[in-house]
Protein backbone atom coordinates (compact mmCIF):
# COMPACT_ATOMS: atom_id res chain seq x y z
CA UNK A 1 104.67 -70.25 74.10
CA UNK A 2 104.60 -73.50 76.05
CA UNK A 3 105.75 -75.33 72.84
CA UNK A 4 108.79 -72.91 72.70
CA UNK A 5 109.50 -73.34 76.66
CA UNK A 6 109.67 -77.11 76.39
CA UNK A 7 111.74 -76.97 73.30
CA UNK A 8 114.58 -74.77 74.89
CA UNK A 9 114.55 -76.56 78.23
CA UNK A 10 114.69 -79.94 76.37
CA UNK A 11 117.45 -78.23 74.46
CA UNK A 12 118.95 -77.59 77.36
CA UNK A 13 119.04 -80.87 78.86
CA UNK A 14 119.97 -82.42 75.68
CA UNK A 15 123.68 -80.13 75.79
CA UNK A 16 124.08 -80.96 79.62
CA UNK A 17 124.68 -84.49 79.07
CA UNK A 18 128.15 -84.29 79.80
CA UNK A 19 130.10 -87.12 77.29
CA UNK A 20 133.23 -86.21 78.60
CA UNK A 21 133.08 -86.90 82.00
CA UNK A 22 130.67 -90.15 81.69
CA UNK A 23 133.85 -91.27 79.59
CA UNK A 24 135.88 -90.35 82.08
CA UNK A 25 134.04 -92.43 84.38
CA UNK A 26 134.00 -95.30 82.76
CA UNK A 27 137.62 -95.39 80.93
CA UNK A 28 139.24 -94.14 83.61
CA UNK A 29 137.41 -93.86 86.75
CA UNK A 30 138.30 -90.49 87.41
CA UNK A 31 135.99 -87.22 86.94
CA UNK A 32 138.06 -85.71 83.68
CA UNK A 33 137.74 -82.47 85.86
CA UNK A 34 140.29 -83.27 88.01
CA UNK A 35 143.48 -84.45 85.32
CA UNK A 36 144.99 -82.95 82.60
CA UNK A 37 143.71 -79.33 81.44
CA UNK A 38 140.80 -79.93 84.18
CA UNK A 39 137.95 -79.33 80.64
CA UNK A 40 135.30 -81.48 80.59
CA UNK A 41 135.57 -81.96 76.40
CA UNK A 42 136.94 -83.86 73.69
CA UNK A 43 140.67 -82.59 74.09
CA UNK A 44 141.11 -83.63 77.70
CA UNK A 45 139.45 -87.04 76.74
CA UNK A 46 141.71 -87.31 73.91
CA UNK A 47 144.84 -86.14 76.07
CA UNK A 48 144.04 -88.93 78.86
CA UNK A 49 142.53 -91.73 76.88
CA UNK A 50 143.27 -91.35 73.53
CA UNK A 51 141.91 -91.34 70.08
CA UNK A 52 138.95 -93.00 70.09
CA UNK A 53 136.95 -92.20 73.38
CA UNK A 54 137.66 -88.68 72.38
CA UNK A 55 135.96 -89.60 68.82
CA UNK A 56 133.14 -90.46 70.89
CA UNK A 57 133.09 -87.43 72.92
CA UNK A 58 133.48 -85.69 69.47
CA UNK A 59 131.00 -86.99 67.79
CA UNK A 60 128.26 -86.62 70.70
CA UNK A 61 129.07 -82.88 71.38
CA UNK A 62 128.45 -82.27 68.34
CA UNK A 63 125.37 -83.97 68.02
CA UNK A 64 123.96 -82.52 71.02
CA UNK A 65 124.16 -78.81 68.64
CA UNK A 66 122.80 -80.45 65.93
CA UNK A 67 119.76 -82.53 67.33
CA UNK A 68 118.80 -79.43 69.48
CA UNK A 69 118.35 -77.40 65.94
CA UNK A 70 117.19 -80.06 63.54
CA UNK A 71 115.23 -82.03 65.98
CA UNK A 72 114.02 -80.33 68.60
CA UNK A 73 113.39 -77.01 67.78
CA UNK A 74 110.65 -77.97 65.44
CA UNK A 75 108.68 -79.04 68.57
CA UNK A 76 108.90 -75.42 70.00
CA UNK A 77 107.06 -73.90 66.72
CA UNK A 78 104.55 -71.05 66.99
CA UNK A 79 104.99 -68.56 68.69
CA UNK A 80 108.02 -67.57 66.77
CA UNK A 81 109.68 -67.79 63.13
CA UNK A 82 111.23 -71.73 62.58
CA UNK A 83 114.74 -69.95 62.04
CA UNK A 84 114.72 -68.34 65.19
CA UNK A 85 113.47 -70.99 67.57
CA UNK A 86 115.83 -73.11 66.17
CA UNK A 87 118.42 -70.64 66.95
CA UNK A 88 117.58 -70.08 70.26
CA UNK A 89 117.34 -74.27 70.83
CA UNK A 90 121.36 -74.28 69.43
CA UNK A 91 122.17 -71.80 72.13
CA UNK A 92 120.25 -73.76 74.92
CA UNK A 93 122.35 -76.59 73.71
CA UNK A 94 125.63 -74.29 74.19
CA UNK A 95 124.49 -73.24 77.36
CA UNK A 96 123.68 -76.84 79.05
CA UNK A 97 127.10 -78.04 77.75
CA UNK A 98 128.73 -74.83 79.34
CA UNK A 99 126.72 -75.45 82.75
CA UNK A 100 125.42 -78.70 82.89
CA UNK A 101 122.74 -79.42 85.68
CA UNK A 102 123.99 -82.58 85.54
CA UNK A 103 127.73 -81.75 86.82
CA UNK A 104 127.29 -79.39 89.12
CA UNK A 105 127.20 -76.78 86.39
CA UNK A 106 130.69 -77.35 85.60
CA UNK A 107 130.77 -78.68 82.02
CA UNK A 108 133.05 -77.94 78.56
CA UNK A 109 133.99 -74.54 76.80
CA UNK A 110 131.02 -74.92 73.90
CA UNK A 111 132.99 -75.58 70.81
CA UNK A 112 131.58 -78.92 69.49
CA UNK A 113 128.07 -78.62 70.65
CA UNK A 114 128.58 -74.98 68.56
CA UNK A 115 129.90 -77.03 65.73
CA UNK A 116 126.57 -78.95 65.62
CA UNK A 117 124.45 -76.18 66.59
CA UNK A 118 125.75 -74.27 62.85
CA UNK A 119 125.95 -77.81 61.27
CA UNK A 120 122.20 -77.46 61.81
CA UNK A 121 122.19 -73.81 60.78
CA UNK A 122 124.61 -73.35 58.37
CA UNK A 123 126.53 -76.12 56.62
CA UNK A 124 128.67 -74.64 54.65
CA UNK A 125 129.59 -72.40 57.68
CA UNK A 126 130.08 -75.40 60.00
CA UNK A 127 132.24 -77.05 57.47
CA UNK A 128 134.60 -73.93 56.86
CA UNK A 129 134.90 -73.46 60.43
CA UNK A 130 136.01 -76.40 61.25
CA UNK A 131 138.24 -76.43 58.23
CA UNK A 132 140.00 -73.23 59.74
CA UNK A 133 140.22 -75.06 62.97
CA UNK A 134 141.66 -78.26 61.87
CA UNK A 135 144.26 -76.30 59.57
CA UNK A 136 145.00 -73.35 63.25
CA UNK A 137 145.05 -76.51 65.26
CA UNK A 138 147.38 -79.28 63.52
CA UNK A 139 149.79 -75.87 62.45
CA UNK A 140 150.30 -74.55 65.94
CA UNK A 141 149.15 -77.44 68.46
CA UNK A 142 146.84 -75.21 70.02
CA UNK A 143 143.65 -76.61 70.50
CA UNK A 144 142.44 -73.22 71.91
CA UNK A 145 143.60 -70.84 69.34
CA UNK A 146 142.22 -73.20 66.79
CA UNK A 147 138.75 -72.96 68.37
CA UNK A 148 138.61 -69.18 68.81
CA UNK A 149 139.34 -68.82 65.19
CA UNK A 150 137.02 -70.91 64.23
CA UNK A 151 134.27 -68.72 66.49
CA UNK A 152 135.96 -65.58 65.55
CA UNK A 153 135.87 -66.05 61.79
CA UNK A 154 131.95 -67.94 61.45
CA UNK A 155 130.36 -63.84 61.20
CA UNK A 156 132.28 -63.58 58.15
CA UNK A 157 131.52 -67.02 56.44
CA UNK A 158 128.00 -66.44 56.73
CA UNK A 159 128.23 -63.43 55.12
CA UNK A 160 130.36 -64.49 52.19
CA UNK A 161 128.36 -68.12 52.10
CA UNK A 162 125.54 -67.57 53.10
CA UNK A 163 123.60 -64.84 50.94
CA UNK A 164 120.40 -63.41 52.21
CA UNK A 165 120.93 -65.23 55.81
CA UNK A 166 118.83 -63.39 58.52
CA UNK A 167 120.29 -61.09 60.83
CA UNK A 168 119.46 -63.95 63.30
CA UNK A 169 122.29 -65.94 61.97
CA UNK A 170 124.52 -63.27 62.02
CA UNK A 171 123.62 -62.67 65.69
CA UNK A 172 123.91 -65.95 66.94
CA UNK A 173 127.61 -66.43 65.21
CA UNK A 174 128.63 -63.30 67.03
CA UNK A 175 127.39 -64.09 69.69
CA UNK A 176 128.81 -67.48 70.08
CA UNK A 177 132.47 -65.95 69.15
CA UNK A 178 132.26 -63.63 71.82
CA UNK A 179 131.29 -66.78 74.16
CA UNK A 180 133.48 -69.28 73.06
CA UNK A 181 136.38 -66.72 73.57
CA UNK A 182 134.79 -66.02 77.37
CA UNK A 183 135.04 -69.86 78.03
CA UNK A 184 138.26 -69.68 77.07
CA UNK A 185 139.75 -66.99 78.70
CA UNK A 186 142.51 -68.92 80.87
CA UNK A 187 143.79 -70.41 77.81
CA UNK A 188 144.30 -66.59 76.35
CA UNK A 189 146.20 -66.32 79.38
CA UNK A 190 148.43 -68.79 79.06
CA UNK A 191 148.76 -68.48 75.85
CA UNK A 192 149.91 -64.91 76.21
CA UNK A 193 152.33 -66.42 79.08
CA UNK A 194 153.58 -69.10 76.85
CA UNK A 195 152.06 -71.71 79.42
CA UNK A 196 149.36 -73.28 77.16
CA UNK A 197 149.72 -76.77 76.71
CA UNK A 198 150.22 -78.48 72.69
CA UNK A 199 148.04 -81.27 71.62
CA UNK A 200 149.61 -83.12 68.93
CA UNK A 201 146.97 -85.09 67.05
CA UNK A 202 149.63 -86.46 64.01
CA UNK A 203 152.05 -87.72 66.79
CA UNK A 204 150.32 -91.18 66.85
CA UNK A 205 150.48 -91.45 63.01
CA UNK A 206 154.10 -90.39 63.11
CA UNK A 207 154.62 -93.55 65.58
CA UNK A 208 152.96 -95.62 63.18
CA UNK A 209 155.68 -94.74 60.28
């Protein structure tokens, strides 16, 4: 039980290292919080800074998910199944990324440390998901609508790629959907107002031509 305990809290602190506002700090000198949607994750950074701080912020979120499953979890062994605590160490990551101890327990919406977290999981899930995402996202600009479709839709793909997967799995994706759609719940409102801001990630390839 102690195993499991250290597991989830290092879980924890592994998804409160908050990426985005560290870069923020240091490319800008400003707490992301405070300019442009006011979210500490990868679409502020890239909206402020640019391309590649917000592949960094990316790329970290993500691995905070993924490291928590693969990585940690297998510390926290014993006192349940290997599919569950590794499970509950993705959602510890979610959670410390949500409400980071390290920010005043004001940190991003989830999404890319939720990536990582079914990376872990589920591949083929992950890689759907974010296919749906990237095709929501680059259609409509909406960096929000792409990410709750992405949540909304993973239930599904692990039922029609994932045969045999444990109701865990099934659990945690709904679970997370309902979540990620919670964190984002000012977005639904603007985007229902027709207030929510576009993120355009061809423009700078446009430029280039």
């Amino acid at each position: 039980m102690w195993e499991l305990g250290g597991a989830l809290f290092a879980s924890y602190l592994l998804g409160a290292i908050p990426m985005a506002i560290i870069v923020g700090r240091i490319v800008g000198g400003i707490d992301i919080r405070t300019a442009g949607s006011g979210n500490a994750g990868a679409t502020n950074v890239y909206r402020l800074f640019g391309m590649k701080p917000y592949l960094v912020v990316l790329a970290f979120d993500m691995f905070k998910g993924w490291a928590a499953v693969a990585l940690v979890a297998p510390m926290g062994g014993g006192s349940m199944t290997p599919e569950r605590t590794a499970i509950y160490c993705g959602v510890a990551a979610v959670v410390g990324h949500v409400w980071t101890v390290f920010a005043g327990f004001r940190g991003g919406k989830g999404v890319a440390t939720a990536g990582g977290a079914m990376l872990g999981l589920a591949p083929i899930v992950a890689l759907v998901a974010v296919g749906v995402y990237l095709a929501v996202t680059l259609i409509t600009q909406y960096v929000a609508l792409g990410s709750m479709m992405a949540a909304a839709i993973s239930p599904l793909l692990v039922y029609l790629l994932v045969p045999g997967a444990p109701a865990e799995l099934y659990i945690l994706c709904f679970g997370l959907a309902v979540f990620i759609i919670f964190t984002h719940r000012v977005n639904i409102r603007r985007l229902l107002a027709g207030e929510e801001g576009k993120t355009d990630f061809l423009s700078k390839l446009r430029r280039k031509k």
